[in-house]
PDB file of N, CA and C in Angstrom:
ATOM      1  N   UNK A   1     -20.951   7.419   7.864  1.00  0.00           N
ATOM      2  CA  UNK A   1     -21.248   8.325   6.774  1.00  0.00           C
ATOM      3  C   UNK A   1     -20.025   9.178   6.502  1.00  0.00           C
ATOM      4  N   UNK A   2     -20.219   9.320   5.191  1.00  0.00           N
ATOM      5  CA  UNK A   2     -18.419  10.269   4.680  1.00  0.00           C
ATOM      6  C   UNK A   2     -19.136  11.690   4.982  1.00  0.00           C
ATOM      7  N   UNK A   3     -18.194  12.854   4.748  1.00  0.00           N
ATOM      8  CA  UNK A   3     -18.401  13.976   4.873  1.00  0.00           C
ATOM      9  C   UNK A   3     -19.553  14.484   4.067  1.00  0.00           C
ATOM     10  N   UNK A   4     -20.448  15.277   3.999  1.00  0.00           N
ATOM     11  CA  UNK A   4     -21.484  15.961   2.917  1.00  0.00           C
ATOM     12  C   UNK A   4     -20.616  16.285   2.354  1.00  0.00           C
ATOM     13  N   UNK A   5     -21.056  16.477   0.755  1.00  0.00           N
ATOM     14  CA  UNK A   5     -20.504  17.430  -0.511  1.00  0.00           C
ATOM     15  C   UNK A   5     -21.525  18.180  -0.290  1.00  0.00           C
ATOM     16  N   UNK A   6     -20.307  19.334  -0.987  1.00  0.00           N
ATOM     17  CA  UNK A   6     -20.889  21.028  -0.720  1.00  0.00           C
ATOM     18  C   UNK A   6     -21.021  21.616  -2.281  1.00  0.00           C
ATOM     19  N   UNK A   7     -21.971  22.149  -2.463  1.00  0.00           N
ATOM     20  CA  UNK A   7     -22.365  23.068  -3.443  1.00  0.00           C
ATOM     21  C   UNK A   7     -23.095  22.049  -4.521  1.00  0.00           C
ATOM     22  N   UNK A   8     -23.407  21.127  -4.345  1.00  0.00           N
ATOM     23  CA  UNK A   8     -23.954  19.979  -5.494  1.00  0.00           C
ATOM     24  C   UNK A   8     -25.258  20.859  -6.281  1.00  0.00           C
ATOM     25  N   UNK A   9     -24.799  20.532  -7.769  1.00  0.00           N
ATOM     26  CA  UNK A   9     -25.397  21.307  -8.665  1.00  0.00           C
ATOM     27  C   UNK A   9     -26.244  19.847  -9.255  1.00  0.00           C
ATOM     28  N   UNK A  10     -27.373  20.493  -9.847  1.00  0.00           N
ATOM     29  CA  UNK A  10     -28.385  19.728 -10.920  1.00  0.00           C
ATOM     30  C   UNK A  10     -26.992  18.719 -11.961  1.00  0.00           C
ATOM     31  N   UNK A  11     -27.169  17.324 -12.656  1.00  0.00           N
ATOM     32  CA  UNK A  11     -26.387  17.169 -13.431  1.00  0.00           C
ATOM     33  C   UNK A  11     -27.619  16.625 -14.668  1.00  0.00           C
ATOM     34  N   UNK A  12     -26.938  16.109 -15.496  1.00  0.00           N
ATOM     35  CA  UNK A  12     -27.416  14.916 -16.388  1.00  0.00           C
ATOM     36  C   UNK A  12     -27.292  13.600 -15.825  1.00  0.00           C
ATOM     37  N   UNK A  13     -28.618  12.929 -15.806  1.00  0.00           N
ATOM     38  CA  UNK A  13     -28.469  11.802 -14.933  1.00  0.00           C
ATOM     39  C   UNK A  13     -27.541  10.594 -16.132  1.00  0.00           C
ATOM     40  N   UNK A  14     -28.289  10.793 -17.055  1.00  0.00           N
ATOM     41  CA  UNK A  14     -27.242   9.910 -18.377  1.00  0.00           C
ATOM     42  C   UNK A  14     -25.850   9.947 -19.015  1.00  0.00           C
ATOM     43  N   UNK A  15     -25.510  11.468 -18.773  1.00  0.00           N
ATOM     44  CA  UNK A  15     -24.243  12.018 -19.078  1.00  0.00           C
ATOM     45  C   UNK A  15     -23.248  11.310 -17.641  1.00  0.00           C
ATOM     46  N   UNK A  16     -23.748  11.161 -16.656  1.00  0.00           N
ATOM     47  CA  UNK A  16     -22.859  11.176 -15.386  1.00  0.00           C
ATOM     48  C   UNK A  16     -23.108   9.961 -15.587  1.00  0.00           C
ATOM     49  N   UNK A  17     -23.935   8.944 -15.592  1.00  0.00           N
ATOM     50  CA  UNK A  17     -23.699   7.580 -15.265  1.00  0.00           C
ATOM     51  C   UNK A  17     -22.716   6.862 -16.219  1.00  0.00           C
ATOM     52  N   UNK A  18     -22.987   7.175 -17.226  1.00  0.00           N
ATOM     53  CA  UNK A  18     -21.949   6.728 -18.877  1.00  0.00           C
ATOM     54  C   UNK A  18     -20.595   7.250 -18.514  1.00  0.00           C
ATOM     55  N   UNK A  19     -20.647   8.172 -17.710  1.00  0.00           N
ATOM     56  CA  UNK A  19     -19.129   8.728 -17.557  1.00  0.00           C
ATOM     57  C   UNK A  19     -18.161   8.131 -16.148  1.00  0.00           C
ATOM     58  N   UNK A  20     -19.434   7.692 -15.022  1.00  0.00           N
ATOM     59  CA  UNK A  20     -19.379   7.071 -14.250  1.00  0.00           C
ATOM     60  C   UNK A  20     -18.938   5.579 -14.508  1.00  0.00           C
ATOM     61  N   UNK A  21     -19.937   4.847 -15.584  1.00  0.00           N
ATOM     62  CA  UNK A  21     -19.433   3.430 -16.341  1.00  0.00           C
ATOM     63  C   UNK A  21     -17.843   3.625 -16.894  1.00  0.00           C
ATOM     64  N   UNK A  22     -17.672   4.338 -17.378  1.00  0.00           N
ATOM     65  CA  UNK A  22     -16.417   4.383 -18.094  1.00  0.00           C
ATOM     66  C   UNK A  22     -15.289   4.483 -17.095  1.00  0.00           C
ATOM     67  N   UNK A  23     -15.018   4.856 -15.846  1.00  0.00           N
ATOM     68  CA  UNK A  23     -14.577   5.020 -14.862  1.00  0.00           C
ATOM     69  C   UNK A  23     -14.264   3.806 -14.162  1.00  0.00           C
ATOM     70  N   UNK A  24     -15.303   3.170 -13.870  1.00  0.00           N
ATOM     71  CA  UNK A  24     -15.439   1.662 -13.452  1.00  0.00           C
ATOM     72  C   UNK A  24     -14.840   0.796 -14.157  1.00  0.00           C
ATOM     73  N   UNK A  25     -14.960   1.013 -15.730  1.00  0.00           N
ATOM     74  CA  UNK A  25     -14.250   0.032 -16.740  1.00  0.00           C
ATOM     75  C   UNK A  25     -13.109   0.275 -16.813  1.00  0.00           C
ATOM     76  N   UNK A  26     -12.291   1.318 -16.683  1.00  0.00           N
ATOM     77  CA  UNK A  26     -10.416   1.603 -16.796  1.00  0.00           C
ATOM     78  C   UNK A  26     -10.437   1.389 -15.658  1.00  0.00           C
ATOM     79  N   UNK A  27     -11.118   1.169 -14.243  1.00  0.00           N
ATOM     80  CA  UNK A  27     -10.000   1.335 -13.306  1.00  0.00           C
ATOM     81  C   UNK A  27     -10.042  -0.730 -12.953  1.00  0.00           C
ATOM     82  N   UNK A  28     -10.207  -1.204 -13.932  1.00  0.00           N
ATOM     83  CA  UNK A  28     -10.443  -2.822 -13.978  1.00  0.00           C
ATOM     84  C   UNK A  28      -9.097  -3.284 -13.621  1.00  0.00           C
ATOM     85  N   UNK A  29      -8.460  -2.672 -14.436  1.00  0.00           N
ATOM     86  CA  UNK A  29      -6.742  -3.520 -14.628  1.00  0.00           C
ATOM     87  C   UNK A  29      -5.986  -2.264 -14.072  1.00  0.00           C
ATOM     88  N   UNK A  30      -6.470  -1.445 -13.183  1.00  0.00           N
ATOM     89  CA  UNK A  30      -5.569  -0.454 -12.130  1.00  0.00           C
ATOM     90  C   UNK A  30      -4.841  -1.014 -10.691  1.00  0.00           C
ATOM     91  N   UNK A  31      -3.977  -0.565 -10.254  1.00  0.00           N
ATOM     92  CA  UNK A  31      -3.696  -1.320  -9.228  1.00  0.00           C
ATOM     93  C   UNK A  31      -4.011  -1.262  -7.839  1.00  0.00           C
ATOM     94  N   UNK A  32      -4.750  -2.417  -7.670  1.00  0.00           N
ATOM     95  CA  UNK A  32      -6.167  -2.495  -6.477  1.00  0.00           C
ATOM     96  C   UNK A  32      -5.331  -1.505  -5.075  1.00  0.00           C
ATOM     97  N   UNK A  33      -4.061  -1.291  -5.119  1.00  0.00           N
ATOM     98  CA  UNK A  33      -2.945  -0.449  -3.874  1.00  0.00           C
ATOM     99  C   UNK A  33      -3.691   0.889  -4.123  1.00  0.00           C
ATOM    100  N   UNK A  34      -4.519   1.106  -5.468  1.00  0.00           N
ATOM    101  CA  UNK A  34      -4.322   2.597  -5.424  1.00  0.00           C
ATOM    102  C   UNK A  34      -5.578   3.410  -6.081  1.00  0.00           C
ATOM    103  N   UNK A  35      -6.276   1.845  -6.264  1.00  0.00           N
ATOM    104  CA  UNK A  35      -7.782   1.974  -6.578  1.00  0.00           C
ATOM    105  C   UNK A  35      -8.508   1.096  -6.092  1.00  0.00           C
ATOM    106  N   UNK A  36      -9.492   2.087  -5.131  1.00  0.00           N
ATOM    107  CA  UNK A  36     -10.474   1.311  -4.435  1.00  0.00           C
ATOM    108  C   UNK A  36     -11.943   0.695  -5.697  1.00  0.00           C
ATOM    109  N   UNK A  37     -12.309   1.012  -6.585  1.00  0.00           N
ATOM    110  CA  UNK A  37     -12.852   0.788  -7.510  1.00  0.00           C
ATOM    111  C   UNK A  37     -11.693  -0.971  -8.170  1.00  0.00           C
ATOM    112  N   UNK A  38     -10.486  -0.716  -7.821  1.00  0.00           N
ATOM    113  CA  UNK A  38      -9.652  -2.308  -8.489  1.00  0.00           C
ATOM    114  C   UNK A  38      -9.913  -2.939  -7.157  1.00  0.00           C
ATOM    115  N   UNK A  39     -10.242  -2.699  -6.475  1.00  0.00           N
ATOM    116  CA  UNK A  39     -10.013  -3.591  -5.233  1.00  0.00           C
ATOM    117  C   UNK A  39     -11.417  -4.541  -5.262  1.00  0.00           C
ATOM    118  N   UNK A  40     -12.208  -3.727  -4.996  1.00  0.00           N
ATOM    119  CA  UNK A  40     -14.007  -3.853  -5.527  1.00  0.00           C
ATOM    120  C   UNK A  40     -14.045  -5.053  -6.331  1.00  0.00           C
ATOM    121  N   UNK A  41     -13.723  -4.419  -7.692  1.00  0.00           N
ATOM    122  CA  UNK A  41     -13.337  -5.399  -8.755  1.00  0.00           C
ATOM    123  C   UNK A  41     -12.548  -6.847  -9.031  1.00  0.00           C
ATOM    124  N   UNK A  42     -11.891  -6.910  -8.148  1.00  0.00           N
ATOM    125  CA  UNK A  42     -10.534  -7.934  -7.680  1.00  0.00           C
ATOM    126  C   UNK A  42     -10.782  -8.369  -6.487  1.00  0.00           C
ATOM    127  N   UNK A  43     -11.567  -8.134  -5.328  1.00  0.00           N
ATOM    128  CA  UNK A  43     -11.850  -8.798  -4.249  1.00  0.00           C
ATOM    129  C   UNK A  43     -12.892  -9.551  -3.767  1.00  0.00           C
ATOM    130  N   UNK A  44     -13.295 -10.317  -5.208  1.00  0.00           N
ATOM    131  CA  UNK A  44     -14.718 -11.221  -5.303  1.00  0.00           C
ATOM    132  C   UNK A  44     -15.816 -10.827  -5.036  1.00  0.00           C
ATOM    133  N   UNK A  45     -16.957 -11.691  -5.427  1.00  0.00           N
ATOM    134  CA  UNK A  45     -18.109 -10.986  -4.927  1.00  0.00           C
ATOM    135  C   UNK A  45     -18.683 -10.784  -3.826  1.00  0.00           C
ATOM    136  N   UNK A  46     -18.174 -11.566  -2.737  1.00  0.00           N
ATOM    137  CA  UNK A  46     -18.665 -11.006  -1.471  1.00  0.00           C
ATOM    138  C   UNK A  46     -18.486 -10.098  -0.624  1.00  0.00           C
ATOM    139  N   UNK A  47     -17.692  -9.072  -1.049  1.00  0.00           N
ATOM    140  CA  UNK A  47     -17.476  -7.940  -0.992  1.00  0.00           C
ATOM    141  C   UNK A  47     -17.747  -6.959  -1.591  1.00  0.00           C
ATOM    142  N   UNK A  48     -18.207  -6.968  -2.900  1.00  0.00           N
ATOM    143  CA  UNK A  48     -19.016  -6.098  -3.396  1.00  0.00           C
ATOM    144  C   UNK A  48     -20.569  -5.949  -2.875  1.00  0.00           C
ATOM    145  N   UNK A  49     -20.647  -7.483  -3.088  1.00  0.00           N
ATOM    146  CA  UNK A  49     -21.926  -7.625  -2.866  1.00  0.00           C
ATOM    147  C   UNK A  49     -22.565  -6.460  -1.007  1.00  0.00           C
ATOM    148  N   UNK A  50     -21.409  -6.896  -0.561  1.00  0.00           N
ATOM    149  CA  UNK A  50     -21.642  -6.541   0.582  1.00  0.00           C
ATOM    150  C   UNK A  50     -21.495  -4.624   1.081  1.00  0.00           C
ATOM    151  N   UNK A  51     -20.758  -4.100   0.020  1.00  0.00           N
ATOM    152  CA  UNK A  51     -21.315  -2.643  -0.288  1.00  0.00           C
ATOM    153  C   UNK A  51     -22.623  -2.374  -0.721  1.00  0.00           C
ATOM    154  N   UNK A  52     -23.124  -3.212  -1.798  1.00  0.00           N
ATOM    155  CA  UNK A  52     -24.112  -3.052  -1.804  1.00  0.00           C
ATOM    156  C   UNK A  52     -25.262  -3.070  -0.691  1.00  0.00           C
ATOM    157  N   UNK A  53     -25.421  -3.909  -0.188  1.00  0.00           N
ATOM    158  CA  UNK A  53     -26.389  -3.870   0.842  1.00  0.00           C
ATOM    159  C   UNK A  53     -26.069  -3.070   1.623  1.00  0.00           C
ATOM    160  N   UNK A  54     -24.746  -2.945   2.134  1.00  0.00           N
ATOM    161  CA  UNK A  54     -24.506  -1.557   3.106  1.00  0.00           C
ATOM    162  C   UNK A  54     -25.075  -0.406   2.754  1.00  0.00           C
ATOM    163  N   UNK A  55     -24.874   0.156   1.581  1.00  0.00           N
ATOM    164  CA  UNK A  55     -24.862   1.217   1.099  1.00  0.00           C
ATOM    165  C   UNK A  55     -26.331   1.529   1.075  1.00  0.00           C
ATOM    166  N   UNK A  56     -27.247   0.310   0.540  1.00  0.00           N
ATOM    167  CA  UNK A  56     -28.577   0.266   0.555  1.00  0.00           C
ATOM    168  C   UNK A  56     -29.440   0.872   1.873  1.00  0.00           C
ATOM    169  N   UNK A  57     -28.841   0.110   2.778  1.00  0.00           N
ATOM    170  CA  UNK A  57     -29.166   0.088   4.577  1.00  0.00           C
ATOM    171  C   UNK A  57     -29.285   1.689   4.610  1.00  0.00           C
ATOM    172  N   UNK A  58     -28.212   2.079   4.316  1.00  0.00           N
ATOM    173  CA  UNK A  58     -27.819   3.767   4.742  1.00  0.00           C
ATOM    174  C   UNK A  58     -28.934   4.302   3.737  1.00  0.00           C
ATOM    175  N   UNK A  59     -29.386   4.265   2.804  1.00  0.00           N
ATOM    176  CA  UNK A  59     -30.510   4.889   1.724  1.00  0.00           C
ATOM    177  C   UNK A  59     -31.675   5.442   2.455  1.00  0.00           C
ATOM    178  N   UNK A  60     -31.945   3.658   3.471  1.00  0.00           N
ATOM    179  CA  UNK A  60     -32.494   3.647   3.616  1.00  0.00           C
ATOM    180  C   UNK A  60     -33.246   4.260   5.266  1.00  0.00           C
ATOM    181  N   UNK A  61     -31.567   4.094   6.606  1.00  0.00           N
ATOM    182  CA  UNK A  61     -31.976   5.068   7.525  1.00  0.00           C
ATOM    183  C   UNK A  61     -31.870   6.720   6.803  1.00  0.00           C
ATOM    184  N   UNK A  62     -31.115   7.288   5.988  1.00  0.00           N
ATOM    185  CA  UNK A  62     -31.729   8.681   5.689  1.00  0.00           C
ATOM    186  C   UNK A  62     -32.674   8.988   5.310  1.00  0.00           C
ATOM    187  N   UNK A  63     -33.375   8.161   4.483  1.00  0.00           N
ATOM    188  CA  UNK A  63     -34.928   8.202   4.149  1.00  0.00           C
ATOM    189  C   UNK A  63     -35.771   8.333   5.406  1.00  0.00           C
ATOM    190  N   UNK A  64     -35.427   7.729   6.786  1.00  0.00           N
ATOM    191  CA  UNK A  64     -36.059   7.735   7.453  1.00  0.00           C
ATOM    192  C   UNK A  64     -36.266   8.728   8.348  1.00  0.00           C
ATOM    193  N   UNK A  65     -34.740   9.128   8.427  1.00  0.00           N
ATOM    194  CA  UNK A  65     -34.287  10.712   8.733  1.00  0.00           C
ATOM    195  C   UNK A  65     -34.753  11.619   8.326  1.00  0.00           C
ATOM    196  N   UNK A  66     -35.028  11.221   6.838  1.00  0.00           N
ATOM    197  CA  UNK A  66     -36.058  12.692   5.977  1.00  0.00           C
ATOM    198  C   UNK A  66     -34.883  13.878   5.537  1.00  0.00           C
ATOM    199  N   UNK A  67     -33.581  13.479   5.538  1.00  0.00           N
ATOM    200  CA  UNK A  67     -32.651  13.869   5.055  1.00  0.00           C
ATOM    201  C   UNK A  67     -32.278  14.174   4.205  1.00  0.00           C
ATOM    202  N   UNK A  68     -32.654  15.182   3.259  1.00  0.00           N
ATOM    203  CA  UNK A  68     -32.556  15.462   2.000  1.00  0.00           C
ATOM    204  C   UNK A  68     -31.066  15.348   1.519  1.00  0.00           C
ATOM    205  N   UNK A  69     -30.064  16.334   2.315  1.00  0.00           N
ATOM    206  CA  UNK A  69     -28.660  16.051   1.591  1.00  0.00           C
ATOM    207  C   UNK A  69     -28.583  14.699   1.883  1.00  0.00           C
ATOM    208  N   UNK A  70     -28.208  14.536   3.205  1.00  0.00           N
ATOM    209  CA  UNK A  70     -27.812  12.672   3.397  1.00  0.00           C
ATOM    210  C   UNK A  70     -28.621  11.757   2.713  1.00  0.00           C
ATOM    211  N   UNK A  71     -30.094  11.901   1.994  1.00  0.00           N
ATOM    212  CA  UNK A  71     -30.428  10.954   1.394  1.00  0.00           C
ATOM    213  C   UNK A  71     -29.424  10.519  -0.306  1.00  0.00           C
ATOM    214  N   UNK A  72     -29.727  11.701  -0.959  1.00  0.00           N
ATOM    215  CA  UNK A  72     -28.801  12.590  -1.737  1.00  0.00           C
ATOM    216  C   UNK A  72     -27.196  11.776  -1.940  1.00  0.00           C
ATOM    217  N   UNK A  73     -26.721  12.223  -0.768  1.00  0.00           N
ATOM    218  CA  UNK A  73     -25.080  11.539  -0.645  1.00  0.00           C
ATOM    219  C   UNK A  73     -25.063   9.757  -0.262  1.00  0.00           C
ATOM    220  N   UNK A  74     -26.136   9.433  -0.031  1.00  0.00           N
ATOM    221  CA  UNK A  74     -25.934   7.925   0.578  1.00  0.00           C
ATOM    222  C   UNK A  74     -26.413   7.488  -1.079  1.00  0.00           C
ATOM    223  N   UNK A  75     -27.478   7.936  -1.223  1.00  0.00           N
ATOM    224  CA  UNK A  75     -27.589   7.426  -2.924  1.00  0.00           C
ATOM    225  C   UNK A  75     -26.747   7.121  -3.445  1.00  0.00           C
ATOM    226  N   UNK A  76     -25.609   8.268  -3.632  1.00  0.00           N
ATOM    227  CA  UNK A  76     -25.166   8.374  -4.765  1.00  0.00           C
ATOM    228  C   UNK A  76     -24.062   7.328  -4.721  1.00  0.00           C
ATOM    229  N   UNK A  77     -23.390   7.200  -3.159  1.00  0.00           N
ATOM    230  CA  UNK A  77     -22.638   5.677  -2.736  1.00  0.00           C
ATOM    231  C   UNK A  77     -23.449   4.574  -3.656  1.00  0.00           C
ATOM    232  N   UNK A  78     -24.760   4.242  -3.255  1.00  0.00           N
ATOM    233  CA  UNK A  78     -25.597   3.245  -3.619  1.00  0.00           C
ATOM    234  C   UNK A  78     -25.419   3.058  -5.334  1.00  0.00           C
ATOM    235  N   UNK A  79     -25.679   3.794  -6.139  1.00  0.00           N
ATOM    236  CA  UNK A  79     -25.368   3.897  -7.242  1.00  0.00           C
ATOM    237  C   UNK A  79     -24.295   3.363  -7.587  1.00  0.00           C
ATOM    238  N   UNK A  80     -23.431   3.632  -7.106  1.00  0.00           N
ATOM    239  CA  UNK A  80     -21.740   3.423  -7.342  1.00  0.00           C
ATOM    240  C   UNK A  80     -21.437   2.396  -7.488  1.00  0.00           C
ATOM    241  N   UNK A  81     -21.847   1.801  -6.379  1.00  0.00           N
ATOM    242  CA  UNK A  81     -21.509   0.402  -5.306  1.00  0.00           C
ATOM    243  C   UNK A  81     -22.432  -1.037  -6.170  1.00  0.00           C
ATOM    244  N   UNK A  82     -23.819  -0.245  -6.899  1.00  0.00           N
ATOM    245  CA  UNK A  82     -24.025  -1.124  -7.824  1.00  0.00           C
ATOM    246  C   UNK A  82     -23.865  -1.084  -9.214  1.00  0.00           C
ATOM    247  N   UNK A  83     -23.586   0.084  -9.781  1.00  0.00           N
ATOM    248  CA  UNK A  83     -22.722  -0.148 -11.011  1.00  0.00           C
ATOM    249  C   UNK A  83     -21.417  -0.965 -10.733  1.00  0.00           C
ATOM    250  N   UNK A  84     -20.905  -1.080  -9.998  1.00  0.00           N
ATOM    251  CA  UNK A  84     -19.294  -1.959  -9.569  1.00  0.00           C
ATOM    252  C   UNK A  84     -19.988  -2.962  -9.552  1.00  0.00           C
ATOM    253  N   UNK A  85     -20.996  -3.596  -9.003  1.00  0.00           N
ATOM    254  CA  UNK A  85     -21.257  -5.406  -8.745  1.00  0.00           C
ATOM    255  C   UNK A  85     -22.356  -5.475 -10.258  1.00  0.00           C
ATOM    256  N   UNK A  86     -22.542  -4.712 -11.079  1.00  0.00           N
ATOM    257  CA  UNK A  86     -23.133  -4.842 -12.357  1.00  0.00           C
ATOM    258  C   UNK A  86     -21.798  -5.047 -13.030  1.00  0.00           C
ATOM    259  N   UNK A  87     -20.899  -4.271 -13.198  1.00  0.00           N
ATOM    260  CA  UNK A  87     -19.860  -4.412 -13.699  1.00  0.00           C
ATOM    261  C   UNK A  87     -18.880  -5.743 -13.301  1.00  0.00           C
ATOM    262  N   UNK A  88     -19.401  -6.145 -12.333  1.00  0.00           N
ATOM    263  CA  UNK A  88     -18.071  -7.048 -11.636  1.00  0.00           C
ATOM    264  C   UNK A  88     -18.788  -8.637 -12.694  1.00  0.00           C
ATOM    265  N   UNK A  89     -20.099  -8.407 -13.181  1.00  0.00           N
ATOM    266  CA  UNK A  89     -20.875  -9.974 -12.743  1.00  0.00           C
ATOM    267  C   UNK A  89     -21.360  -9.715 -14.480  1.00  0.00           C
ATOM    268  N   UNK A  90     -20.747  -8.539 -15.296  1.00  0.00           N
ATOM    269  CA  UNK A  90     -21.065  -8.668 -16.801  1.00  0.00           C
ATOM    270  C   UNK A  90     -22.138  -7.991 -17.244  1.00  0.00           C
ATOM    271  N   UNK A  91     -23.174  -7.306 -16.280  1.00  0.00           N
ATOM    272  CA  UNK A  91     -23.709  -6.948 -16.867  1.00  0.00           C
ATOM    273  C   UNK A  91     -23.599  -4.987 -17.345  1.00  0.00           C
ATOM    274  N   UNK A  92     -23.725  -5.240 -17.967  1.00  0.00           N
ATOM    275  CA  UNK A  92     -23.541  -3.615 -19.405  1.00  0.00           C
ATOM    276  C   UNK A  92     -24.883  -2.777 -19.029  1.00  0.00           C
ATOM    277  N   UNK A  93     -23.841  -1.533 -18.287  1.00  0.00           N
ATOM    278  CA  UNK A  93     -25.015  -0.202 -18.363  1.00  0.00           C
ATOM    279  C   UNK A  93     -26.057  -0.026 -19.382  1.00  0.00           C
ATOM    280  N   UNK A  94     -25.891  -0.767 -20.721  1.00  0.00           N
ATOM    281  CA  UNK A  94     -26.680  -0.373 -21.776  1.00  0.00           C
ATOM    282  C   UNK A  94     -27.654  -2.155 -21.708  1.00  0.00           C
ATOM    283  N   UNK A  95     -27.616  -2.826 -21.213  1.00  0.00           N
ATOM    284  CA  UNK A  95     -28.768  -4.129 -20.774  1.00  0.00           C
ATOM    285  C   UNK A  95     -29.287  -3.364 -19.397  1.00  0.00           C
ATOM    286  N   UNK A  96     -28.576  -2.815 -18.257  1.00  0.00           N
ATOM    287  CA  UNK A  96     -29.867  -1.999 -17.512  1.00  0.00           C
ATOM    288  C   UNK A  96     -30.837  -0.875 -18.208  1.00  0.00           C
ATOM    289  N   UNK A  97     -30.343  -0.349 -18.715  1.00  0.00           N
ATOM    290  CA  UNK A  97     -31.057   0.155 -19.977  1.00  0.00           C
ATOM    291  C   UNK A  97     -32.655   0.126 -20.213  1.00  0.00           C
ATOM    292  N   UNK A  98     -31.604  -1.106 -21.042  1.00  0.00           N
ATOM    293  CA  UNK A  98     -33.075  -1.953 -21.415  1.00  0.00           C
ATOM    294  C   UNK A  98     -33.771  -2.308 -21.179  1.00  0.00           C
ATOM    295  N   UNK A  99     -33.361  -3.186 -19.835  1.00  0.00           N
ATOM    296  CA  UNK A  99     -34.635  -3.687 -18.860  1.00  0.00           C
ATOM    297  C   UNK A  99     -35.282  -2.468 -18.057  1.00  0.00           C
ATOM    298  N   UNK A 100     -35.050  -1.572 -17.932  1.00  0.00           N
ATOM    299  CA  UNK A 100     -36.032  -0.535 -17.505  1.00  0.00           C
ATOM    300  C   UNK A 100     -36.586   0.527 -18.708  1.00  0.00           C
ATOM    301  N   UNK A 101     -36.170   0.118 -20.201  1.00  0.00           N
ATOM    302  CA  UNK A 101     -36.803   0.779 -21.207  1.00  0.00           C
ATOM    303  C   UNK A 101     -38.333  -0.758 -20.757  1.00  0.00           C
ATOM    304  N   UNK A 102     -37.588  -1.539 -20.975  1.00  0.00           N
ATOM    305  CA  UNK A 102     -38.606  -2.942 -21.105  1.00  0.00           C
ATOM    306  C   UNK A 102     -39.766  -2.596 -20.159  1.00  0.00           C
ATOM    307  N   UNK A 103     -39.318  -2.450 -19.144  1.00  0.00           N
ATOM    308  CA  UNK A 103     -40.817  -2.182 -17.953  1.00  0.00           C
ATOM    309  C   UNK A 103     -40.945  -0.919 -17.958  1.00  0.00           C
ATOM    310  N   UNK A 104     -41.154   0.324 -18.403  1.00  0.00           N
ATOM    311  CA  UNK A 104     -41.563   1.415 -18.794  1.00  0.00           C
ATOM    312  C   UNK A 104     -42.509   1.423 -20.037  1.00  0.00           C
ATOM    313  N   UNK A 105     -42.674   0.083 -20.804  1.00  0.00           N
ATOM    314  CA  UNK A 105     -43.715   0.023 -21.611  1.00  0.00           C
ATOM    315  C   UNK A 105     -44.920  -0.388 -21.428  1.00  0.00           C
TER     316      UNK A 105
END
């Protein structure tokens, strides 16, 4: 586990993820020496893939912990880690979207 962040305020969950997507998309053609987001991106999918499930795992012992910050901070890895393998494999923040506008009806 990385260090806790300190002072974490309420955000916009839509404002941060769109800003989060956009982040993911310039650092595509950055150089993987100096972006771990190009490396992600550039080091196939079995390595993304494999943050993902890591990251998941950890969701899921803080949940068990009952860890409010650490649930909190392992999320927000989790998030990350699958916007990068959404991004790596084509699919567009605005088709997740959809498919959860789709099953919300």
């Amino acid at each position: 586990m990385g260090e806790r962040t300190q002072n974490v305020q309420p955000g916009d969950i839509g404002t941060t993820l769109s800003g989060l997507w956009r982040v993911i998309d310039a650092r595509r053609d950055a150089d993987p020496q100096e972006s771990y987001t190009a490396r992600l991106l550039r080091g196939g999918p079995d390595g993304v893939l494999k943050k993902v499930a890591e990251e998941a795992c950890e969701v899921v012992l803080a949940c068990k912990d009952r860890d409010h910050d650490h649930i909190r901070y392992e999320a927000a890895d989790l998030v990350y880690h699958l916007l990068v393998a959404l991004a790596y494999h084509g699919v567009t923040l605005d088709e997740l979207a959809g498919e959860l506008d789709a099953r919300a009806r």
